[in-house]
PDB file of N, CA and C in Angstrom:
ATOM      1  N   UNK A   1     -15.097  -7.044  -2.579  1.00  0.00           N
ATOM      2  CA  UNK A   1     -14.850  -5.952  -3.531  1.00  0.00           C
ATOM      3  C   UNK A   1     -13.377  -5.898  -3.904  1.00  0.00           C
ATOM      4  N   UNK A   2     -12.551  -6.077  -2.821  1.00  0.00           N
ATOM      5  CA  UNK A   2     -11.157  -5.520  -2.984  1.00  0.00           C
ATOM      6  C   UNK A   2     -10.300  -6.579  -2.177  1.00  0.00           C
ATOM      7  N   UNK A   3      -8.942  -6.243  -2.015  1.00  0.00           N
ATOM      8  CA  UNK A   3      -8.684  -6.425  -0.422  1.00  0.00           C
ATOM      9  C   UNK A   3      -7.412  -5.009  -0.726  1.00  0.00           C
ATOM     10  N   UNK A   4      -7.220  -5.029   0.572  1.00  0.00           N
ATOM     11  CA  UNK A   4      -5.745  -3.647   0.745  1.00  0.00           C
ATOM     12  C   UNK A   4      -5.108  -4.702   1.634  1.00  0.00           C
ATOM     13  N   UNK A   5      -3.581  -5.212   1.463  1.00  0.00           N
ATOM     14  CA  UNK A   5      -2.109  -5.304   2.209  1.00  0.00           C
ATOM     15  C   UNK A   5      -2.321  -4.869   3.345  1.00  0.00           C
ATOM     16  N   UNK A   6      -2.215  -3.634   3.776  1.00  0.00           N
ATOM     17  CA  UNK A   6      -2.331  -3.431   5.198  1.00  0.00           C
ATOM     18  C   UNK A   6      -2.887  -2.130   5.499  1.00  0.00           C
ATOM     19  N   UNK A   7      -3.377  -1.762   6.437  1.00  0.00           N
ATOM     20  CA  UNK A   7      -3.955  -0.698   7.227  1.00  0.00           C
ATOM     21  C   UNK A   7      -4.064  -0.682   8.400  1.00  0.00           C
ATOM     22  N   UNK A   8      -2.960   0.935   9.022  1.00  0.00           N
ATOM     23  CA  UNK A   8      -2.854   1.138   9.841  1.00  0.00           C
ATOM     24  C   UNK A   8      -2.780   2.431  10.326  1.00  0.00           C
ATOM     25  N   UNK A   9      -2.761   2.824  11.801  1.00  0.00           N
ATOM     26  CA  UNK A   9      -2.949   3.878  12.412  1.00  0.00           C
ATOM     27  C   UNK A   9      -1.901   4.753  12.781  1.00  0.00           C
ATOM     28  N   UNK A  10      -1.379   6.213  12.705  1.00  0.00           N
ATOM     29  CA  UNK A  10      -0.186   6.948  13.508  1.00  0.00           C
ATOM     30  C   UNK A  10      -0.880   8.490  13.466  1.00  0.00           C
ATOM     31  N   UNK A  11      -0.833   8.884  14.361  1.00  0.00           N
ATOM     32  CA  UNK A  11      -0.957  10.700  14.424  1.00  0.00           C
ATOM     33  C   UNK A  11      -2.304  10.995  13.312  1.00  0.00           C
ATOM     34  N   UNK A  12      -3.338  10.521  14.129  1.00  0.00           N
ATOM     35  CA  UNK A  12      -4.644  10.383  13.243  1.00  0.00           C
ATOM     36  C   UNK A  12      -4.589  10.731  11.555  1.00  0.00           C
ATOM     37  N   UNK A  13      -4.009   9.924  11.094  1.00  0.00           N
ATOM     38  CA  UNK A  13      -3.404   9.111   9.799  1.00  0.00           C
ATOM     39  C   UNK A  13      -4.318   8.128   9.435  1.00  0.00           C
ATOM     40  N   UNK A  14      -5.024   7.430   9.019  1.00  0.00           N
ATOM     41  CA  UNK A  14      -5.741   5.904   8.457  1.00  0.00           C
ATOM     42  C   UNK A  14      -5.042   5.358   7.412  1.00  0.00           C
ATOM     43  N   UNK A  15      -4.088   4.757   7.590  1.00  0.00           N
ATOM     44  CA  UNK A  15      -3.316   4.484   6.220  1.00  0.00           C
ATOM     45  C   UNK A  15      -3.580   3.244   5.428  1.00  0.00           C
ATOM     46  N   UNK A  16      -3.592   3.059   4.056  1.00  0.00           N
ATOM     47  CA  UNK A  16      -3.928   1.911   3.276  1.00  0.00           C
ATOM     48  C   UNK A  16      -2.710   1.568   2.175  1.00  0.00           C
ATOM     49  N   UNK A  17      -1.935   0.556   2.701  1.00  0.00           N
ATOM     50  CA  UNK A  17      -0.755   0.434   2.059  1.00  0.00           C
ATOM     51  C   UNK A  17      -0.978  -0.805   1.161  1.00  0.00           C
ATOM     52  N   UNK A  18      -0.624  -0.511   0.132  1.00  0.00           N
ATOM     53  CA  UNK A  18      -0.278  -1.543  -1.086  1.00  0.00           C
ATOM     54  C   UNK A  18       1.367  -1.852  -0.555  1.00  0.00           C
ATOM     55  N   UNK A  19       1.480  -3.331  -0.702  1.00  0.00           N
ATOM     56  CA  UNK A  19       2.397  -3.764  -0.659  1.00  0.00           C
ATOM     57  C   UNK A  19       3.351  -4.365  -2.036  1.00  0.00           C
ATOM     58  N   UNK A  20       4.578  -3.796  -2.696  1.00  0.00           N
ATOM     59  CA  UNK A  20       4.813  -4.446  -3.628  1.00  0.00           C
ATOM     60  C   UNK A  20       6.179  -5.076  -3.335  1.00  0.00           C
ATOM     61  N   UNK A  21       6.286  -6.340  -3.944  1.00  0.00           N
ATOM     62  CA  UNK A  21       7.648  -6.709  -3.601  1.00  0.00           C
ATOM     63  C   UNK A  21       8.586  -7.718  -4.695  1.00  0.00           C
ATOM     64  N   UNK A  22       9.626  -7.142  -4.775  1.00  0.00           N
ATOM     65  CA  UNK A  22      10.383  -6.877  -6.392  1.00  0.00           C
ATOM     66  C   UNK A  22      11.180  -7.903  -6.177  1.00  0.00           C
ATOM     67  N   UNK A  23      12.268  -8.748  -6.787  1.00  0.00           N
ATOM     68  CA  UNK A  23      13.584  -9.089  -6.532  1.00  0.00           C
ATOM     69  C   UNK A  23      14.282  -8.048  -6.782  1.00  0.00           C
ATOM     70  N   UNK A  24      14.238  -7.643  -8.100  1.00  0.00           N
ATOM     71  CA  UNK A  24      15.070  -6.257  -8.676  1.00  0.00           C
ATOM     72  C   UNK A  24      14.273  -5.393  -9.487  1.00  0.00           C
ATOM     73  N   UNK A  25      14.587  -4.316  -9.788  1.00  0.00           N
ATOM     74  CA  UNK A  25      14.395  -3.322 -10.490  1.00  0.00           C
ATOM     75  C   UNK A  25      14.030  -3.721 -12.330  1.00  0.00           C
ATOM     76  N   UNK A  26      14.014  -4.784 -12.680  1.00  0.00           N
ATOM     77  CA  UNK A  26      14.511  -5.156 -13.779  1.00  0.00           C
ATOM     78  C   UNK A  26      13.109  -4.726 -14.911  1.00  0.00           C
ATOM     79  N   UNK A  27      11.981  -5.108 -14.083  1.00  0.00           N
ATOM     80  CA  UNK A  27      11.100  -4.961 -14.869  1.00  0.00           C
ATOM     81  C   UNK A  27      10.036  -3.700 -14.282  1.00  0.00           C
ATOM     82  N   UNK A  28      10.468  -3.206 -13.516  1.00  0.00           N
ATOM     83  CA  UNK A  28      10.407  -1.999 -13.054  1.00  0.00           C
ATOM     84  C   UNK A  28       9.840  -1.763 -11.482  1.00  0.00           C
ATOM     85  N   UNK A  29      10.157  -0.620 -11.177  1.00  0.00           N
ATOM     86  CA  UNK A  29       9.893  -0.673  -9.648  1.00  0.00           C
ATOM     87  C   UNK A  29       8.244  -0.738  -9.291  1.00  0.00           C
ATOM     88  N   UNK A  30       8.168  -1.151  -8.537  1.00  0.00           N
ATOM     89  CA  UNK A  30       7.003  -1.686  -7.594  1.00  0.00           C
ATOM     90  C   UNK A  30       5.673  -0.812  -7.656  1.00  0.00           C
ATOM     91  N   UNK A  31       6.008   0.275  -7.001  1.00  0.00           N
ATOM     92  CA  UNK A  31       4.602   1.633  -7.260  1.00  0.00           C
ATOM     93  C   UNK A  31       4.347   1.811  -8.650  1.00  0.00           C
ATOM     94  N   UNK A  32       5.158   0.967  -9.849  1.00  0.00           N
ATOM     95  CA  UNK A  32       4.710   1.337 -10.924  1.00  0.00           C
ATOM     96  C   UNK A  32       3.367   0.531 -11.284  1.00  0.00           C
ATOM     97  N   UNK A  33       3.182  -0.927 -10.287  1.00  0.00           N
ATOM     98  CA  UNK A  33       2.326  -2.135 -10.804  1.00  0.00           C
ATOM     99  C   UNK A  33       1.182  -1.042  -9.903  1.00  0.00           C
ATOM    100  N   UNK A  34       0.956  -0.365  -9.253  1.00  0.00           N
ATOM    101  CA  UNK A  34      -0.035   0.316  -8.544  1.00  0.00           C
ATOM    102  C   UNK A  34      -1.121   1.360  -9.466  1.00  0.00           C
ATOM    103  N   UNK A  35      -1.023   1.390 -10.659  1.00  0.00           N
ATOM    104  CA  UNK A  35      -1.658   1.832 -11.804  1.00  0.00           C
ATOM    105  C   UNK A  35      -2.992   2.351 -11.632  1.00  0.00           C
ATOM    106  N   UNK A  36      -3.484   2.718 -12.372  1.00  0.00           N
ATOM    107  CA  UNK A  36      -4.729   3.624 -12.296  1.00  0.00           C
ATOM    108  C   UNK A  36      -6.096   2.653 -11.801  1.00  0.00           C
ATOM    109  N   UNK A  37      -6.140   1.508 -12.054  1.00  0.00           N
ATOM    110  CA  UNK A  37      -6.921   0.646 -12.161  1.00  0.00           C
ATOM    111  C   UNK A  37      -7.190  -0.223 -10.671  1.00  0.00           C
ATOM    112  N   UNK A  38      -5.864  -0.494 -10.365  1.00  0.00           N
ATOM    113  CA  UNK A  38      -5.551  -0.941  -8.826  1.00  0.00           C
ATOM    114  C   UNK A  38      -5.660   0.033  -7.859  1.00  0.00           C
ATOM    115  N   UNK A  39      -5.414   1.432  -8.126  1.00  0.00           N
ATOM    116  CA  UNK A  39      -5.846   2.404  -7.339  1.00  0.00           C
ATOM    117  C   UNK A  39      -6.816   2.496  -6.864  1.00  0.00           C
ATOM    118  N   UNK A  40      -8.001   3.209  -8.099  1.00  0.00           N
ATOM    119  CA  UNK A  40      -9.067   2.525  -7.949  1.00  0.00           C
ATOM    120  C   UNK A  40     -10.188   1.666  -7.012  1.00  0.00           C
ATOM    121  N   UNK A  41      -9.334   0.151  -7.526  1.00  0.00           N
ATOM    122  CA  UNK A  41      -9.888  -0.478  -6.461  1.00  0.00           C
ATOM    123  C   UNK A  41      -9.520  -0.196  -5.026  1.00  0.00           C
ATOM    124  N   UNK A  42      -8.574   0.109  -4.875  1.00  0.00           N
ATOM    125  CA  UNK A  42      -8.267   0.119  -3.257  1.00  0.00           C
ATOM    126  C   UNK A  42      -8.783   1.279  -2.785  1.00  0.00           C
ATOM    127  N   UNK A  43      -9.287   2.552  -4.018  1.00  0.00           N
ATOM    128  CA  UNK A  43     -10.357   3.587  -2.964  1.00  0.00           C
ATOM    129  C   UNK A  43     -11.370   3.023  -3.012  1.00  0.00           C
ATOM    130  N   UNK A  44     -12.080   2.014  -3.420  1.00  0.00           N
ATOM    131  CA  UNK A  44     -13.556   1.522  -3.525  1.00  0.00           C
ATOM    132  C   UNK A  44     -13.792   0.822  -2.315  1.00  0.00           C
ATOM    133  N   UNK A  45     -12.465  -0.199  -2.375  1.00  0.00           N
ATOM    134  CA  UNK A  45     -12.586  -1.084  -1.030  1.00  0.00           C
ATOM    135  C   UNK A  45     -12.220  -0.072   0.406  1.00  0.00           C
ATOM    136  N   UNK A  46     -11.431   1.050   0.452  1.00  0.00           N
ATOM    137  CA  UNK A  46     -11.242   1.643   1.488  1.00  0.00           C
ATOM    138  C   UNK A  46     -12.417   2.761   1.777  1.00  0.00           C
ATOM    139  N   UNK A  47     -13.523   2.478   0.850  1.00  0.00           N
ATOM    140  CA  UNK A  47     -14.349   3.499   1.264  1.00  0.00           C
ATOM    141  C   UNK A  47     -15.550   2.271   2.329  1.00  0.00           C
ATOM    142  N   UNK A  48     -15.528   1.034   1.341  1.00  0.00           N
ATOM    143  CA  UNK A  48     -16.728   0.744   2.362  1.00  0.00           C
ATOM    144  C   UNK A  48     -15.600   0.276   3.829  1.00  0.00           C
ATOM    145  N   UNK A  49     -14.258  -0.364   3.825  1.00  0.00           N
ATOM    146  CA  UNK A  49     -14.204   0.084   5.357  1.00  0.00           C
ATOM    147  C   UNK A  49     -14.202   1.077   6.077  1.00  0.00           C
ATOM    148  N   UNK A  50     -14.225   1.857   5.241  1.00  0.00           N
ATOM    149  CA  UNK A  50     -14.554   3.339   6.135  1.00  0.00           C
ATOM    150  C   UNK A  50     -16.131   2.988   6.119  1.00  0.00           C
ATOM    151  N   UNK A  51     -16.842   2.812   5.445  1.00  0.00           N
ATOM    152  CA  UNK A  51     -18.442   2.924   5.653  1.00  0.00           C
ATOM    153  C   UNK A  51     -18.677   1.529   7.051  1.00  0.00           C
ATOM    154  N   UNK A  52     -17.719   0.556   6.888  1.00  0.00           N
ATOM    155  CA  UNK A  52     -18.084  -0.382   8.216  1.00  0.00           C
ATOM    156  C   UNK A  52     -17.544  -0.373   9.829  1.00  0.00           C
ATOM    157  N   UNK A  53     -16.641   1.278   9.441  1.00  0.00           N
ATOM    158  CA  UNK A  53     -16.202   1.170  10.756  1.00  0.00           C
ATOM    159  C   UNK A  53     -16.036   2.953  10.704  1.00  0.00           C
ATOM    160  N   UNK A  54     -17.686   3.568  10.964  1.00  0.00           N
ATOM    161  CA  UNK A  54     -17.933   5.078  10.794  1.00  0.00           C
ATOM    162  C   UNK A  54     -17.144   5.426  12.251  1.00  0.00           C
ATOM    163  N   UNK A  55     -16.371   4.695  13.200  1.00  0.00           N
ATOM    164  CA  UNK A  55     -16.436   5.392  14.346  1.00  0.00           C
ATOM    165  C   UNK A  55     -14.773   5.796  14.156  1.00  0.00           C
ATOM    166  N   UNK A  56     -13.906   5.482  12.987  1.00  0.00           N
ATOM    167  CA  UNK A  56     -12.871   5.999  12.570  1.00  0.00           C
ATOM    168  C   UNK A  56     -12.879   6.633  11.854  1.00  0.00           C
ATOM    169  N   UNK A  57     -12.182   8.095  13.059  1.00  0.00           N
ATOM    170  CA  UNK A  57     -12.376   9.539  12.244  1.00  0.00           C
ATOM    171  C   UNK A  57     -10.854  10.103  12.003  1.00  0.00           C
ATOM    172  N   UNK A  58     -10.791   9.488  11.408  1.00  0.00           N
ATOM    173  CA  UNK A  58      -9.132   9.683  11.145  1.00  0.00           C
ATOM    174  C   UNK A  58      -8.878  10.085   9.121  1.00  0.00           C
ATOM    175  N   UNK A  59      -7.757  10.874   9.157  1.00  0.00           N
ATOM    176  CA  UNK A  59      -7.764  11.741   7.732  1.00  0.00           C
ATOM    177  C   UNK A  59      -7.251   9.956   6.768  1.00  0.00           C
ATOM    178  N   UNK A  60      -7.944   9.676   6.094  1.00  0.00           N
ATOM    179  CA  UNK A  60      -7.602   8.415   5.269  1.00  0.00           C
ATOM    180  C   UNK A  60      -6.292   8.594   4.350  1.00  0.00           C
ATOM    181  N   UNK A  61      -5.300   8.199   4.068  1.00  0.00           N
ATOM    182  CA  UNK A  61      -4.055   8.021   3.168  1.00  0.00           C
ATOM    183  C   UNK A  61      -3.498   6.990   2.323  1.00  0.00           C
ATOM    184  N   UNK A  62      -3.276   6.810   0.842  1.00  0.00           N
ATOM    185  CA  UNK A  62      -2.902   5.821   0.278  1.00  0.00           C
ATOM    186  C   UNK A  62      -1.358   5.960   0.052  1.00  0.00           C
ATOM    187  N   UNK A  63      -0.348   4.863   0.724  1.00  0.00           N
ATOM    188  CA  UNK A  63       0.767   4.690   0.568  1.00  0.00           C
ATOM    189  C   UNK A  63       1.121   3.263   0.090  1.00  0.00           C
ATOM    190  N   UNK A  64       2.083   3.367  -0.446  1.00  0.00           N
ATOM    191  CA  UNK A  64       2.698   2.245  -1.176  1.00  0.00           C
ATOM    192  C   UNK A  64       3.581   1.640  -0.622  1.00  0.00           C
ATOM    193  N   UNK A  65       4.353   0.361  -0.025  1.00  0.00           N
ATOM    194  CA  UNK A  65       5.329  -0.054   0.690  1.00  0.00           C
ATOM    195  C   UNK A  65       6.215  -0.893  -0.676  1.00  0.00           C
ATOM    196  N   UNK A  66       7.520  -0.183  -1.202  1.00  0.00           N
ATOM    197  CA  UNK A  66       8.697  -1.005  -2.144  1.00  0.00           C
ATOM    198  C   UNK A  66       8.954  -2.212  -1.330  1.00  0.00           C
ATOM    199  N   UNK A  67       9.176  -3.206  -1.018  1.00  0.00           N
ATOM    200  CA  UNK A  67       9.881  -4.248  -1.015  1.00  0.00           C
ATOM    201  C   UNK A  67      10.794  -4.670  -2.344  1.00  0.00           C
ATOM    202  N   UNK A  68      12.467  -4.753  -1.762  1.00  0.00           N
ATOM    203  CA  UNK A  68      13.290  -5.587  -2.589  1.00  0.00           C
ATOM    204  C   UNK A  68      13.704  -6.249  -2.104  1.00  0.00           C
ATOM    205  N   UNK A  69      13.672  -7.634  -2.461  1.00  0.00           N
ATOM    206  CA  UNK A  69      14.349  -8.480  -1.772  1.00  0.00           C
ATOM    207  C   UNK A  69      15.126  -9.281  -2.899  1.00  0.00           C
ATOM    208  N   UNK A  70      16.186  -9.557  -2.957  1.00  0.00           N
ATOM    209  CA  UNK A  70      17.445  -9.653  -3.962  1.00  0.00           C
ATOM    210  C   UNK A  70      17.093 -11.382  -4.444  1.00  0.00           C
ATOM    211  N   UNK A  71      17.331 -11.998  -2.938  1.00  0.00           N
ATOM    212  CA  UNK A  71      17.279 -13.213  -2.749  1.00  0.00           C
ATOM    213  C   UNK A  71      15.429 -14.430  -2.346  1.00  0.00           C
ATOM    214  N   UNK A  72      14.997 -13.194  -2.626  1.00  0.00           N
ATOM    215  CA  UNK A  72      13.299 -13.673  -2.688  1.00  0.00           C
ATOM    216  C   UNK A  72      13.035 -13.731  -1.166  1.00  0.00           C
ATOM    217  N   UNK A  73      12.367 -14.532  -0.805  1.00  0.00           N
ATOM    218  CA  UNK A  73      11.891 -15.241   0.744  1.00  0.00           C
ATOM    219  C   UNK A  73      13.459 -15.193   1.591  1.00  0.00           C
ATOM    220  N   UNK A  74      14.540 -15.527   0.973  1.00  0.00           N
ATOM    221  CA  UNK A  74      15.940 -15.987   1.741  1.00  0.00           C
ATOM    222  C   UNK A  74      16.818 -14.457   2.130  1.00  0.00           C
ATOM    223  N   UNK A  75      16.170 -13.755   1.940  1.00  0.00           N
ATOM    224  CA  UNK A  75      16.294 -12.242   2.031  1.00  0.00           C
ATOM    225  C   UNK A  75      16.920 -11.621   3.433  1.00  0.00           C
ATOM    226  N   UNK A  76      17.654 -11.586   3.893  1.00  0.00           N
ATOM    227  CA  UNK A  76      18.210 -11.305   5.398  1.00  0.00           C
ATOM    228  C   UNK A  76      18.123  -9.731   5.348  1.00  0.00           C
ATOM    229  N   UNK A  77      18.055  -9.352   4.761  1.00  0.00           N
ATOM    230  CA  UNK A  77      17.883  -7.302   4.572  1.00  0.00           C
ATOM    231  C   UNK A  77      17.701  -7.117   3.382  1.00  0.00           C
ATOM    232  N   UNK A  78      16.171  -7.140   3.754  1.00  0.00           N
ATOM    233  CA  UNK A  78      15.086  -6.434   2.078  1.00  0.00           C
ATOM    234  C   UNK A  78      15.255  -4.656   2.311  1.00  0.00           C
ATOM    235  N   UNK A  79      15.724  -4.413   1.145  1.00  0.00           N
ATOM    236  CA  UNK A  79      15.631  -2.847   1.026  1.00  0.00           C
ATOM    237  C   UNK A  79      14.068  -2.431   1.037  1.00  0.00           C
ATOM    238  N   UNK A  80      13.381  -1.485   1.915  1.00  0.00           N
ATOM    239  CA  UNK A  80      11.706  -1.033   1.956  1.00  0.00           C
ATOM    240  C   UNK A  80      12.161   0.778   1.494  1.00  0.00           C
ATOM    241  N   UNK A  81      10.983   0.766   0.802  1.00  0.00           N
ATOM    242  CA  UNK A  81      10.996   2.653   0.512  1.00  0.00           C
ATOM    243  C   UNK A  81       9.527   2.223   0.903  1.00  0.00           C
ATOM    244  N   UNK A  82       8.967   3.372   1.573  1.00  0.00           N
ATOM    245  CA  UNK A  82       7.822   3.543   1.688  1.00  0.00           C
ATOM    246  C   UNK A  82       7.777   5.356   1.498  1.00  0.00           C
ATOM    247  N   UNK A  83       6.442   4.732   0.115  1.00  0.00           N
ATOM    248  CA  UNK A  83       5.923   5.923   0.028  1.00  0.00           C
ATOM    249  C   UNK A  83       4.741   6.617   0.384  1.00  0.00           C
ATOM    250  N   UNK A  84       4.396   7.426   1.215  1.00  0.00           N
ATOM    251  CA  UNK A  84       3.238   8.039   1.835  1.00  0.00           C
ATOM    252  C   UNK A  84       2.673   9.026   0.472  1.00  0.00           C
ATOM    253  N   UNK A  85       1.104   9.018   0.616  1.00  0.00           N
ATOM    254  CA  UNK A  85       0.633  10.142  -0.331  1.00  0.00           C
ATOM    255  C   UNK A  85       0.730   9.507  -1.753  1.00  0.00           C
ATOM    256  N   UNK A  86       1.151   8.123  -1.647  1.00  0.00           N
ATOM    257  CA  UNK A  86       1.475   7.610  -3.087  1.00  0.00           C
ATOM    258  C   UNK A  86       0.542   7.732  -4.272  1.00  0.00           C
ATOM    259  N   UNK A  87      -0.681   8.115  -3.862  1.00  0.00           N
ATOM    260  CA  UNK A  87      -2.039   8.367  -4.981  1.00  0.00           C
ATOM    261  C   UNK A  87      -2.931   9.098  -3.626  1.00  0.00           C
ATOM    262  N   UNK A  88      -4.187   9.643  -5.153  1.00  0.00           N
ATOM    263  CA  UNK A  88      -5.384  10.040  -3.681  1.00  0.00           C
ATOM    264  C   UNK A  88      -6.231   9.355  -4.747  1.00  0.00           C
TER     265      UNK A  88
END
């Protein structure tokens, strides 16, 4: 159906992070490629893992993880914003 970047657990949280990752700002920041459409999919796909794993009862959350990395892959300190609550 989908796939989601990553998902993980803190202070019964279920989190589903889109990962975006920029060189620069140039063509615009990262949570902007996360659009109505990609949203979307990632509640469709985060519903059936919630439907394949009913024994996680944890409040579900969509956050977004910025990656910049200036120098691409060669990146020694990528700037991260992570945004929690980034869509419902």
């Amino acid at each position: 159906m989908g796939e989601i970047d990553l998902i993980g657990t803190k202070d019964g949280i279920l989190a589903f992070v889109e990962v975006k990752t920029r060189q620069n700002g140039r063509f615009g920041e990262g949570r902007e490629f996360v659009d109505k459409r990609k949203q979307e999919r990632i509640r469709t796909t985060a519903q059936y893992y919630l439907l394949e794993h009913p024994e996680l009862l944890l409040q579900p959350r969509f956050d977004v993880a910025e990656i910049t990395a200036h120098d691409g892959t060669a990146t020694k300190e990528p700037i991260i914003h992570y945004l929690e609550n980034a869509f419902y």
